[in-house]
C-alpha atoms as a PDB file:
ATOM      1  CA  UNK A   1      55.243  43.321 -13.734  1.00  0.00           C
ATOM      2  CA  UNK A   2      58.764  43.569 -15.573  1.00  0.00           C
ATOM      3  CA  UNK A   3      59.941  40.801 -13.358  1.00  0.00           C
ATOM      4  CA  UNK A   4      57.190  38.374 -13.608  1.00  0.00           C
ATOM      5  CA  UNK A   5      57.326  35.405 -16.372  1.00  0.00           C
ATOM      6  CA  UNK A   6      55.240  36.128 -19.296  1.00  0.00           C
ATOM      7  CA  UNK A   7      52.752  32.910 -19.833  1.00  0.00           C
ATOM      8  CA  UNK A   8      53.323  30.914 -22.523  1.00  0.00           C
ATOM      9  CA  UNK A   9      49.692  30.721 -24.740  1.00  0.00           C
ATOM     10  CA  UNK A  10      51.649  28.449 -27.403  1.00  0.00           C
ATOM     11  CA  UNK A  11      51.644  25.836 -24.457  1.00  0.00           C
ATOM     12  CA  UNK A  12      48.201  26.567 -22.493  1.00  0.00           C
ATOM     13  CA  UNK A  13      46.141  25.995 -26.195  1.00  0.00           C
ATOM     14  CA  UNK A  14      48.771  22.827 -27.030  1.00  0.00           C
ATOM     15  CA  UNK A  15      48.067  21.380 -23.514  1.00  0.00           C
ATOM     16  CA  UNK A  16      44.095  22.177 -23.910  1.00  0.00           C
ATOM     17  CA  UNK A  17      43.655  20.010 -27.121  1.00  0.00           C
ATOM     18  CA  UNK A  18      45.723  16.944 -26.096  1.00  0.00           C
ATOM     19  CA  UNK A  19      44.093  16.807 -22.398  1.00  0.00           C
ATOM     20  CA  UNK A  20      41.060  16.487 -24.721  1.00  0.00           C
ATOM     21  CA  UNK A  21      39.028  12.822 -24.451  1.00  0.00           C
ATOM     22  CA  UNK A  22      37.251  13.912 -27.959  1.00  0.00           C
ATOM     23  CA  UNK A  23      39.460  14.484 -31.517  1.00  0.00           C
ATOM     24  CA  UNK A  24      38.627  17.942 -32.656  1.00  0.00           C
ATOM     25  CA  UNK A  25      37.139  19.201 -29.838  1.00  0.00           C
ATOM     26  CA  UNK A  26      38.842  21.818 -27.399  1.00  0.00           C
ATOM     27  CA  UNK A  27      38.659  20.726 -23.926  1.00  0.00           C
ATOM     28  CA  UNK A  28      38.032  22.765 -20.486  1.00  0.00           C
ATOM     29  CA  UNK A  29      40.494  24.142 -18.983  1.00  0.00           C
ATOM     30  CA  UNK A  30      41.136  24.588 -15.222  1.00  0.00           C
ATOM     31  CA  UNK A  31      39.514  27.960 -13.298  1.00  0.00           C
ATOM     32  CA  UNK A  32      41.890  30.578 -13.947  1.00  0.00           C
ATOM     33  CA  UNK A  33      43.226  29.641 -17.247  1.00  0.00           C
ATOM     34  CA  UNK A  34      42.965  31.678 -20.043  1.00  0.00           C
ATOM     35  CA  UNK A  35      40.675  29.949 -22.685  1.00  0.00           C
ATOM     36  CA  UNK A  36      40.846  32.236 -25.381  1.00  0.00           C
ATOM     37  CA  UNK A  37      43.288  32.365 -28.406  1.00  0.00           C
ATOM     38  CA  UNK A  38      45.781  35.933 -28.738  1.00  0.00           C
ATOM     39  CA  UNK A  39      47.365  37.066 -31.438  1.00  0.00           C
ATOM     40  CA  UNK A  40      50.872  37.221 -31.297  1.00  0.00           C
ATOM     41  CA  UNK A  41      52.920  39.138 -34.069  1.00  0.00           C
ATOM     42  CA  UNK A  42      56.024  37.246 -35.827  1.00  0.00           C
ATOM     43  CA  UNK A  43      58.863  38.606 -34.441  1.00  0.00           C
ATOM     44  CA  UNK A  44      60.757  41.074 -36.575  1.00  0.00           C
ATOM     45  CA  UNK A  45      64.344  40.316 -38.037  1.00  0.00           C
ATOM     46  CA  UNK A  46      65.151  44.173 -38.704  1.00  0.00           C
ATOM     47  CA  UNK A  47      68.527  46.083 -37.468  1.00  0.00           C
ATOM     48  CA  UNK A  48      69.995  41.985 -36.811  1.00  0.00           C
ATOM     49  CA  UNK A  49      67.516  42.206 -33.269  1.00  0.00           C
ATOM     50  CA  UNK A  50      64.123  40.060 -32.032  1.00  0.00           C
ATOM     51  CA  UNK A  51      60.969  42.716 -31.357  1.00  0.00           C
ATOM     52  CA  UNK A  52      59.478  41.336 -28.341  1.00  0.00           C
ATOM     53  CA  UNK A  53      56.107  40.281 -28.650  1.00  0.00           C
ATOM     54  CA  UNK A  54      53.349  42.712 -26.881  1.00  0.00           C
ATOM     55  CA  UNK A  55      52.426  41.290 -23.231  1.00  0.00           C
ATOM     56  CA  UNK A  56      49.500  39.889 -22.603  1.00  0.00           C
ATOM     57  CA  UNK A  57      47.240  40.789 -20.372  1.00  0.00           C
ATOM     58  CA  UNK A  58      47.633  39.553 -16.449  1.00  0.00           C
ATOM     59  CA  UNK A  59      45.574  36.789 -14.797  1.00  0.00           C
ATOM     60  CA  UNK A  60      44.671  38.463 -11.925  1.00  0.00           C
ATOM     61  CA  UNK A  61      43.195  41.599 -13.884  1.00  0.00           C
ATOM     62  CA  UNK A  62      41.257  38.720 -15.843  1.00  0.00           C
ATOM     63  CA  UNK A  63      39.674  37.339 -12.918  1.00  0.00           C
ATOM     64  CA  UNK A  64      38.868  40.803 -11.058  1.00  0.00           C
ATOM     65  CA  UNK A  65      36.634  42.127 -14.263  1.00  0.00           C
ATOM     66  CA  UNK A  66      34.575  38.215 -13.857  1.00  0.00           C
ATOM     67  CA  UNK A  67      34.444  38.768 -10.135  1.00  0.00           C
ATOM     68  CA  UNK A  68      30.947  40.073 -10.136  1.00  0.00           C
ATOM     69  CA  UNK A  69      29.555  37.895 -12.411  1.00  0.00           C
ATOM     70  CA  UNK A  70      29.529  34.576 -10.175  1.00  0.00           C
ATOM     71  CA  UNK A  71      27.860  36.762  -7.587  1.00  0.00           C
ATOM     72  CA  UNK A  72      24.413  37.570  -9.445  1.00  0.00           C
ATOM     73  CA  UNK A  73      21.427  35.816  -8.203  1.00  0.00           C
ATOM     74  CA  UNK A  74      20.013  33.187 -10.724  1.00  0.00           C
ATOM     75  CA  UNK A  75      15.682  33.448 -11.356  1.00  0.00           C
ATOM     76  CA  UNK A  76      14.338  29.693 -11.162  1.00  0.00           C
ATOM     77  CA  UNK A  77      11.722  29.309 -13.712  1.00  0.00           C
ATOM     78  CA  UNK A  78       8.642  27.847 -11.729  1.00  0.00           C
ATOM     79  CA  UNK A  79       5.623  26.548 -13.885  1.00  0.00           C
ATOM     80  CA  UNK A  80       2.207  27.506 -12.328  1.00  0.00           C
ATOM     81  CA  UNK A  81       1.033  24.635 -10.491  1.00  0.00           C
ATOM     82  CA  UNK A  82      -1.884  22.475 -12.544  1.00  0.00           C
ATOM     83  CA  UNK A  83      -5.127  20.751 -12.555  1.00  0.00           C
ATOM     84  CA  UNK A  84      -4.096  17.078 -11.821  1.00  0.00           C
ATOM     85  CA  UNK A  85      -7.393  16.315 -14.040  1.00  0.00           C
ATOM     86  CA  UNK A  86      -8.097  18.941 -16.614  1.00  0.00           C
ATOM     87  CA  UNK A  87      -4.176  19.286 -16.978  1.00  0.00           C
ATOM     88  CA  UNK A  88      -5.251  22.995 -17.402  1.00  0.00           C
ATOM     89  CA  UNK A  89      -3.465  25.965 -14.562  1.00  0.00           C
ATOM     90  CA  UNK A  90      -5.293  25.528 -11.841  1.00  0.00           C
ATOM     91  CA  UNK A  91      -6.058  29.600 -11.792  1.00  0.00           C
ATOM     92  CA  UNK A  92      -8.465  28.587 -15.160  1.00  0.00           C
ATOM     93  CA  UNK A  93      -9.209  25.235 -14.223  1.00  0.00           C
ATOM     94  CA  UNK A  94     -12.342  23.989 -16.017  1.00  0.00           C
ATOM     95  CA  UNK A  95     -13.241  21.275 -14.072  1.00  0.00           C
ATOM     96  CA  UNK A  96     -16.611  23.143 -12.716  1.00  0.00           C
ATOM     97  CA  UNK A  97     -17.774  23.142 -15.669  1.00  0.00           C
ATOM     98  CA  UNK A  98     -17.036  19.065 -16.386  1.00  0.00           C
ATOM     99  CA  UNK A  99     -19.520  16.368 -15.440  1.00  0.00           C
ATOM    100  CA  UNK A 100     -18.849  15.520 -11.536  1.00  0.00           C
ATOM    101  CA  UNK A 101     -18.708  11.490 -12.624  1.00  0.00           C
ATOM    102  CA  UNK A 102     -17.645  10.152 -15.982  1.00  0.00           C
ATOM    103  CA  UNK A 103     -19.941   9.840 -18.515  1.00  0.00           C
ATOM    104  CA  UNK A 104     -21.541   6.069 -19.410  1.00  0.00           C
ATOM    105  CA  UNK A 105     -20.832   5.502 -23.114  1.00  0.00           C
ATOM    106  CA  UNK A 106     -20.638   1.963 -24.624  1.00  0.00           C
ATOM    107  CA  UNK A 107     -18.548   3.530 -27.286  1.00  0.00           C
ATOM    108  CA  UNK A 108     -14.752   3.821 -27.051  1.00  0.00           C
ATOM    109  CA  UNK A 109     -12.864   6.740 -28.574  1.00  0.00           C
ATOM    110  CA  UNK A 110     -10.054   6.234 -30.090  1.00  0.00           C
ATOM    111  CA  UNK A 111      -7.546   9.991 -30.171  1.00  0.00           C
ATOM    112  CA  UNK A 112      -4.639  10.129 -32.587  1.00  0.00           C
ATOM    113  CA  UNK A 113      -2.917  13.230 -31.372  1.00  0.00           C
ATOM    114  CA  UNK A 114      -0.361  14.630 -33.410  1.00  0.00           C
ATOM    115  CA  UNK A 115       3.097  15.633 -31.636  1.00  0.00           C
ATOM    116  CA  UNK A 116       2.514  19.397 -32.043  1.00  0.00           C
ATOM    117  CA  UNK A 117      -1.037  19.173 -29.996  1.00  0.00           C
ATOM    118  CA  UNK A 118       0.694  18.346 -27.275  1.00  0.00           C
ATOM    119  CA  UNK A 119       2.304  21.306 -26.349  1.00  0.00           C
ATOM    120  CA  UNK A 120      -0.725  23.803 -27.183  1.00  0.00           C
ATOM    121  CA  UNK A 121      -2.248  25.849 -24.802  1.00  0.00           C
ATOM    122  CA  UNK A 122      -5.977  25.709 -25.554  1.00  0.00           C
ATOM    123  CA  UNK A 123      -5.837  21.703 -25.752  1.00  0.00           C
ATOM    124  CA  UNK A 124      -9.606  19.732 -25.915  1.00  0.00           C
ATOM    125  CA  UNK A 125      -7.995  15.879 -25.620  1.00  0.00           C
ATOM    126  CA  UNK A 126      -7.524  16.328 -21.425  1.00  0.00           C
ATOM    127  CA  UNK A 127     -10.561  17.482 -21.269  1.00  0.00           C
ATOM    128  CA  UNK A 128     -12.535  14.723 -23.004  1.00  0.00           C
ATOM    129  CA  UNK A 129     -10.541  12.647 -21.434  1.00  0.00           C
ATOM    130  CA  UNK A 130     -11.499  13.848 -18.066  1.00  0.00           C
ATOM    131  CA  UNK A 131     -15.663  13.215 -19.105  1.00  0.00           C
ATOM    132  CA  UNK A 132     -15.224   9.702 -19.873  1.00  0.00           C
ATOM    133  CA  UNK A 133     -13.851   6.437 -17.817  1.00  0.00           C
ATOM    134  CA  UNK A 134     -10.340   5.850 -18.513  1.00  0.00           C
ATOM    135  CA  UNK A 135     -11.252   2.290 -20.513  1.00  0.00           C
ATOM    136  CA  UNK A 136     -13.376   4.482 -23.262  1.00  0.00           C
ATOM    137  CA  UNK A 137     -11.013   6.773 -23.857  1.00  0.00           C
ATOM    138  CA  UNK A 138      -7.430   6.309 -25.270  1.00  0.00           C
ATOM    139  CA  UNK A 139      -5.127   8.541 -26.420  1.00  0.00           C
ATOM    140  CA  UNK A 140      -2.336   7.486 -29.128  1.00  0.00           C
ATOM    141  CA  UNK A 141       0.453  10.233 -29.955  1.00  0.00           C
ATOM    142  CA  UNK A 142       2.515   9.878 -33.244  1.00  0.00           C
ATOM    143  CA  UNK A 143       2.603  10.369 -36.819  1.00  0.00           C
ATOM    144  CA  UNK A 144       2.806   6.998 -38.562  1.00  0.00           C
ATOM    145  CA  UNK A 145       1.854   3.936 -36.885  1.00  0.00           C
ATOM    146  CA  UNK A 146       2.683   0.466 -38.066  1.00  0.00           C
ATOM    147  CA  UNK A 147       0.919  -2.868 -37.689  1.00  0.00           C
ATOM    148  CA  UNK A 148       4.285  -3.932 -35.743  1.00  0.00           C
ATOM    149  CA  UNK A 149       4.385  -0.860 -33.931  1.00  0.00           C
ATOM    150  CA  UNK A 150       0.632  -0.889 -32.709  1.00  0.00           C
ATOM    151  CA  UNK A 151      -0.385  -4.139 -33.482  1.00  0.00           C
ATOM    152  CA  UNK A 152      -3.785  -3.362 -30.804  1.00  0.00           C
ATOM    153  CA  UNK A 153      -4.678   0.252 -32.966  1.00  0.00           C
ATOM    154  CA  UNK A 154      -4.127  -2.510 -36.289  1.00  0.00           C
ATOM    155  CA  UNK A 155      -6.197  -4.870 -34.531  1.00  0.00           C
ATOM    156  CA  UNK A 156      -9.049  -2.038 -33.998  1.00  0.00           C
ATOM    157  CA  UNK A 157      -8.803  -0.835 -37.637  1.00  0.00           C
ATOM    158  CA  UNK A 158      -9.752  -4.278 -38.374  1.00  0.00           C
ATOM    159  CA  UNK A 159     -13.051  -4.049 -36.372  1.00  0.00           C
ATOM    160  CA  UNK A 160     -16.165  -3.655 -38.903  1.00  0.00           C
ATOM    161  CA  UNK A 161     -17.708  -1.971 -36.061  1.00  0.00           C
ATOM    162  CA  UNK A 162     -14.901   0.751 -35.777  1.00  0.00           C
ATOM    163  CA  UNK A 163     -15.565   4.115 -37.489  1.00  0.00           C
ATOM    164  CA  UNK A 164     -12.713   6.860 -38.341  1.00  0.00           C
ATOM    165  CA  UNK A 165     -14.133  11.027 -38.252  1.00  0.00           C
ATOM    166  CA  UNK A 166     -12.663  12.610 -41.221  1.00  0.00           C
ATOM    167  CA  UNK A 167     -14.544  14.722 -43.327  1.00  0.00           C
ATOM    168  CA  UNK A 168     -14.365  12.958 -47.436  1.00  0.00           C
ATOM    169  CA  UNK A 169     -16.578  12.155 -50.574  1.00  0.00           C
ATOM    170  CA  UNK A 170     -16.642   8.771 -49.007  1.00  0.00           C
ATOM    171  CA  UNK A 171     -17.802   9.835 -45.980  1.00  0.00           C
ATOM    172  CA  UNK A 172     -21.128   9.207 -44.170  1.00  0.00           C
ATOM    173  CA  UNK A 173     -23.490  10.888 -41.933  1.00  0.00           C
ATOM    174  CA  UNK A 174     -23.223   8.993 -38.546  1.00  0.00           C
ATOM    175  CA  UNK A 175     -27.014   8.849 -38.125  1.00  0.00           C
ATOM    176  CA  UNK A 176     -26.926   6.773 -41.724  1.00  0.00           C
ATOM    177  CA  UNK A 177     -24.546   3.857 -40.036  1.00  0.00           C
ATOM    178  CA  UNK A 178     -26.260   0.270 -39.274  1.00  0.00           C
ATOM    179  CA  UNK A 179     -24.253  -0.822 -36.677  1.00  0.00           C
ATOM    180  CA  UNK A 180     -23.352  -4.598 -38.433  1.00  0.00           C
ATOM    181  CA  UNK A 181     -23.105  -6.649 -34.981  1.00  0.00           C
ATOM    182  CA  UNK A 182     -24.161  -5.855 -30.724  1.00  0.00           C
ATOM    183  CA  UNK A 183     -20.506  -5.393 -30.090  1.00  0.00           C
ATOM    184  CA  UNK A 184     -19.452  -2.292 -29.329  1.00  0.00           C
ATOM    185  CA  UNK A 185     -18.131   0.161 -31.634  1.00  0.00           C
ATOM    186  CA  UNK A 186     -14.932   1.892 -31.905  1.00  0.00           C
ATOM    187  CA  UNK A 187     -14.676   5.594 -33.062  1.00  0.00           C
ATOM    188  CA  UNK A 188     -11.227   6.847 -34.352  1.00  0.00           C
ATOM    189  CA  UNK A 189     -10.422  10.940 -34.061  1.00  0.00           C
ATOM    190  CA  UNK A 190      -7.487  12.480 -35.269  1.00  0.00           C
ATOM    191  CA  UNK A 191      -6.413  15.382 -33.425  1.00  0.00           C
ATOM    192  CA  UNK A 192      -4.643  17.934 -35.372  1.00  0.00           C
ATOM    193  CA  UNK A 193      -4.758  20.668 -37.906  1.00  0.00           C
ATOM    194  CA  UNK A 194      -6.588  19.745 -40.811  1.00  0.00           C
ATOM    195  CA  UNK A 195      -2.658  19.652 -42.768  1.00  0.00           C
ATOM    196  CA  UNK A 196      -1.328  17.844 -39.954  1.00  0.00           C
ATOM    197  CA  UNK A 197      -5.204  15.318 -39.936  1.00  0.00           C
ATOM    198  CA  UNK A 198      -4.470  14.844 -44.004  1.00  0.00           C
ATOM    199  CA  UNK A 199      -0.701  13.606 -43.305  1.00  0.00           C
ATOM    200  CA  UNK A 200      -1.917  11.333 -40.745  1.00  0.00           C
ATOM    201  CA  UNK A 201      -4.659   9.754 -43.041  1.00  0.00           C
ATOM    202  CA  UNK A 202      -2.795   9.674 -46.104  1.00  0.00           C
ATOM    203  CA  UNK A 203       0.368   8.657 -45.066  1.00  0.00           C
ATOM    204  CA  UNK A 204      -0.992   5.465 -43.019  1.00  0.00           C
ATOM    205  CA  UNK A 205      -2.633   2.567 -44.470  1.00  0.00           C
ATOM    206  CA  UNK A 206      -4.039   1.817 -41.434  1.00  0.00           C
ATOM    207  CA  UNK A 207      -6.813   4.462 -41.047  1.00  0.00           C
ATOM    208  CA  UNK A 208      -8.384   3.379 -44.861  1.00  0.00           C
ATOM    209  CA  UNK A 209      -9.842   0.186 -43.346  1.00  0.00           C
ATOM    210  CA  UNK A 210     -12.540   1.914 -41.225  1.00  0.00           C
ATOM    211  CA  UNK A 211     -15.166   3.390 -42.798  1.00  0.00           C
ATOM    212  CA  UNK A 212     -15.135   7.333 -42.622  1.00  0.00           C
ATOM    213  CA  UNK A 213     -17.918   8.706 -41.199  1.00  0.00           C
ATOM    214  CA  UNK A 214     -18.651  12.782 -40.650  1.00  0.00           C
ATOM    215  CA  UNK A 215     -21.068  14.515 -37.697  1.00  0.00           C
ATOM    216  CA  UNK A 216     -23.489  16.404 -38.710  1.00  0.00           C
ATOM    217  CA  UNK A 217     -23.281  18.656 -35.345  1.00  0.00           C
ATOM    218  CA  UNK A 218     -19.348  19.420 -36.649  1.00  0.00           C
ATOM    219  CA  UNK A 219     -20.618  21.406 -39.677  1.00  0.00           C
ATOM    220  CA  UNK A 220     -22.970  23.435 -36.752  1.00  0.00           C
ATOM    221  CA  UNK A 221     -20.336  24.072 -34.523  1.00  0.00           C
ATOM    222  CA  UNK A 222     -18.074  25.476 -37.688  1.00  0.00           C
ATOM    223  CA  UNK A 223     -21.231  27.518 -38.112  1.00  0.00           C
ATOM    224  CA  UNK A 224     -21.600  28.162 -34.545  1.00  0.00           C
ATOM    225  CA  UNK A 225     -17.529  29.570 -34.667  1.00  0.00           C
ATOM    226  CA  UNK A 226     -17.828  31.662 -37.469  1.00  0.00           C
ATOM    227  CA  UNK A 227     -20.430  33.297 -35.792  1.00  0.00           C
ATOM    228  CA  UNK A 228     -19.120  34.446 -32.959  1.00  0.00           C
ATOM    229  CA  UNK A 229     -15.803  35.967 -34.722  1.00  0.00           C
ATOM    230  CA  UNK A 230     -13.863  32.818 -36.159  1.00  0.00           C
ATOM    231  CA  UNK A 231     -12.030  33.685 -39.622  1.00  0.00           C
ATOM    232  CA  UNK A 232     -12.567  31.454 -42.527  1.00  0.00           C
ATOM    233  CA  UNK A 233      -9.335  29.651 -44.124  1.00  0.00           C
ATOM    234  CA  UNK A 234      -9.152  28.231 -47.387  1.00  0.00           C
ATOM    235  CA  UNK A 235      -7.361  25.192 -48.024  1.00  0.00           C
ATOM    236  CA  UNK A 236      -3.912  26.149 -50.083  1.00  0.00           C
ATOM    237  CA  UNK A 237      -5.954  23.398 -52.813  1.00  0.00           C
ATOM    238  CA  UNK A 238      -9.088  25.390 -52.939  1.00  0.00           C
ATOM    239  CA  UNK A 239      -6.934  28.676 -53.250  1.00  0.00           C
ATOM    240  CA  UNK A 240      -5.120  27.232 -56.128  1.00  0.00           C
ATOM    241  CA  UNK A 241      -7.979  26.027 -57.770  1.00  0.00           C
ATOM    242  CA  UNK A 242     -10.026  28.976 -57.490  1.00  0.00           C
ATOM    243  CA  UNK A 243      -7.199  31.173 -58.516  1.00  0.00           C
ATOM    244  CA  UNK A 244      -7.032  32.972 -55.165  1.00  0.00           C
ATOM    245  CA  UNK A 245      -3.828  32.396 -54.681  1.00  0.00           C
ATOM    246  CA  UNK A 246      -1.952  35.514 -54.118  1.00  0.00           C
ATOM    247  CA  UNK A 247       1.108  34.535 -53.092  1.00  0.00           C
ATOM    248  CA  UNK A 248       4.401  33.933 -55.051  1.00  0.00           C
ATOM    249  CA  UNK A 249       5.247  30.630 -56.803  1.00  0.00           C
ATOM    250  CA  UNK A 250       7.336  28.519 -54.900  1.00  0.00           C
ATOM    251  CA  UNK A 251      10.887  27.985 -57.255  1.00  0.00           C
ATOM    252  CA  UNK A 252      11.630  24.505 -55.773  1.00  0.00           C
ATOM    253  CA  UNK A 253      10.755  21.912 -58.100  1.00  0.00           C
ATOM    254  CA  UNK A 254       9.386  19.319 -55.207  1.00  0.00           C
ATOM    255  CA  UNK A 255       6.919  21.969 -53.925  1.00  0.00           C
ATOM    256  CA  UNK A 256       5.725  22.707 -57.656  1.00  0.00           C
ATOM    257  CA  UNK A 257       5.113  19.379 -58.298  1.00  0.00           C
ATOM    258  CA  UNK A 258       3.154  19.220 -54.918  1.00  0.00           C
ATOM    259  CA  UNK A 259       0.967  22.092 -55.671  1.00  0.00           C
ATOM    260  CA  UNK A 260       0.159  20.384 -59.386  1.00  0.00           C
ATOM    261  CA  UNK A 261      -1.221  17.363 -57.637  1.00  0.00           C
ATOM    262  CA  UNK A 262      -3.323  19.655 -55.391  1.00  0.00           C
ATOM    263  CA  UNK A 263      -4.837  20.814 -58.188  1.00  0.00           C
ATOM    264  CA  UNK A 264      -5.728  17.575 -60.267  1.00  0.00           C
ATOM    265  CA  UNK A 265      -6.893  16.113 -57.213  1.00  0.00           C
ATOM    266  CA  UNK A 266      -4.119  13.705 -56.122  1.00  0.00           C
ATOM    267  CA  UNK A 267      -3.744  12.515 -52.705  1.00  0.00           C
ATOM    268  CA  UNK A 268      -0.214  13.318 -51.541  1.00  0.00           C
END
């Protein structure tokens, strides 16, 4: 090893950057080539003589102690094959236990899903979507949606025939509703959490227009849930309002001032 040239690392990181197509960012080197940056003590002046700089280490001892690594076998990650109509695994497919044909409504649902429902496990939209004909039921995935945007969702919110499920003081019993003309009618249902439901309402004009309207069977199938081991959750408004609220104050100013509207009733 005493006769061999000692590599030059000055060079190997100065001909790195400036191969690189991208300012500021270190580019790949060739296989074999060192990539990372060593140390190398300032020479020392004493007794009128240069210390030589420690060597580095070989390339060859480099690319035995990798050697293995290359050689390990590499686990695909296979998803369990799925239900091409309940879009649930097909080892807990539900679709037994779905009507055989579509159901015949002459209403058409309307399902504003938020992002996040997408991804959940237990999700409900496939399956209603699976009971009905594909012309009743139509799914709509976002957060805010614009007249330009969805100028046919504007178009339904228009409709004085179209309805909108969210629970409110202005809300009605569905069984009240005169239905004002033979067309049919239009039912809009957010799907989300009830934070991620009062964003969606609040934060587009769009879903005022309709009149809100509340099922009476909802309230028994909350009852039905809580008896069968579902917990009850407070809203973080009725907490605060109630003076249940255990937890610590926030000390951001912006998430004060949110929690103060809660409280006198704003809609935020």
């Amino acid at each position: 090893m005493s006769g061999s040239p000692r590599p030059d690392w000055t060079n190997l990181q100065r001909r790195g950057r400036a191969a690189s197509p991208c300012p500021g960012r270190r580019a790949l080197l060739p296989a074999g080539a060192l990539c990372w940056r060593r140390a190398v003590p300032a020479p020392s002046m004493e007794g009128g003589s240069v210390a030589a700089p420690a060597s580095a280490p070989a390339l060859g001892e480099e690319e035995e102690g990798c050697a293995g690594l290359w050689e390990l076998p590499v686990e695909r990650c296979e998803r369990r094959p799925e239900c091409g109509r309940c879009s649930r695994p097909q080892k807990v497919c539900l679709c037994p236990f779905l009507p055989i044909h579509p159901l015949k409504i002459s209403a058409c649902l309307y399902i504003i899903q938020h992002p996040a429902e997408e991804s959940r496990v237990l999700r409900t939209v496939p399956l209603l979507a699976a009971c009905l004909p594909p012309d009743k039921c139509k799914i709509v995935v976002g957060r805010r949606f614009s007249e330009d945007r969805y100028p046919e969702l504007a178009a339904v919110c228009r409709n004085p025939n179209t309805l909108i499920l969210y629970p409110g003081a202005e809300a009605t019993n569905l069984e009240e509703i005169v239905v004002v003309s033979s067309t049919p009618s239009v039912m809009i249902i957010i799907d989300g959490t009830w934070s991620q439901a009062k964003d969606i309402f609040y934060k587009n004009s769009l879903f005022r227009l309709p009149k809100q309207t509340i099922l009476r069977p909802l309230q028994a199938l909350c009852a039905f849930q809580l008896q069968h081991g579902a917990q009850i959750h407070h809203s973080k408004e009725h907490l605060l309002k109630n003076g249940l609220y255990d937890k610590p104050m926030p000390k951001n100013k912006r998430k004060l001032r949110r929690m103060e509207l809660l409280v006198n009733n704003v809609k935020i």
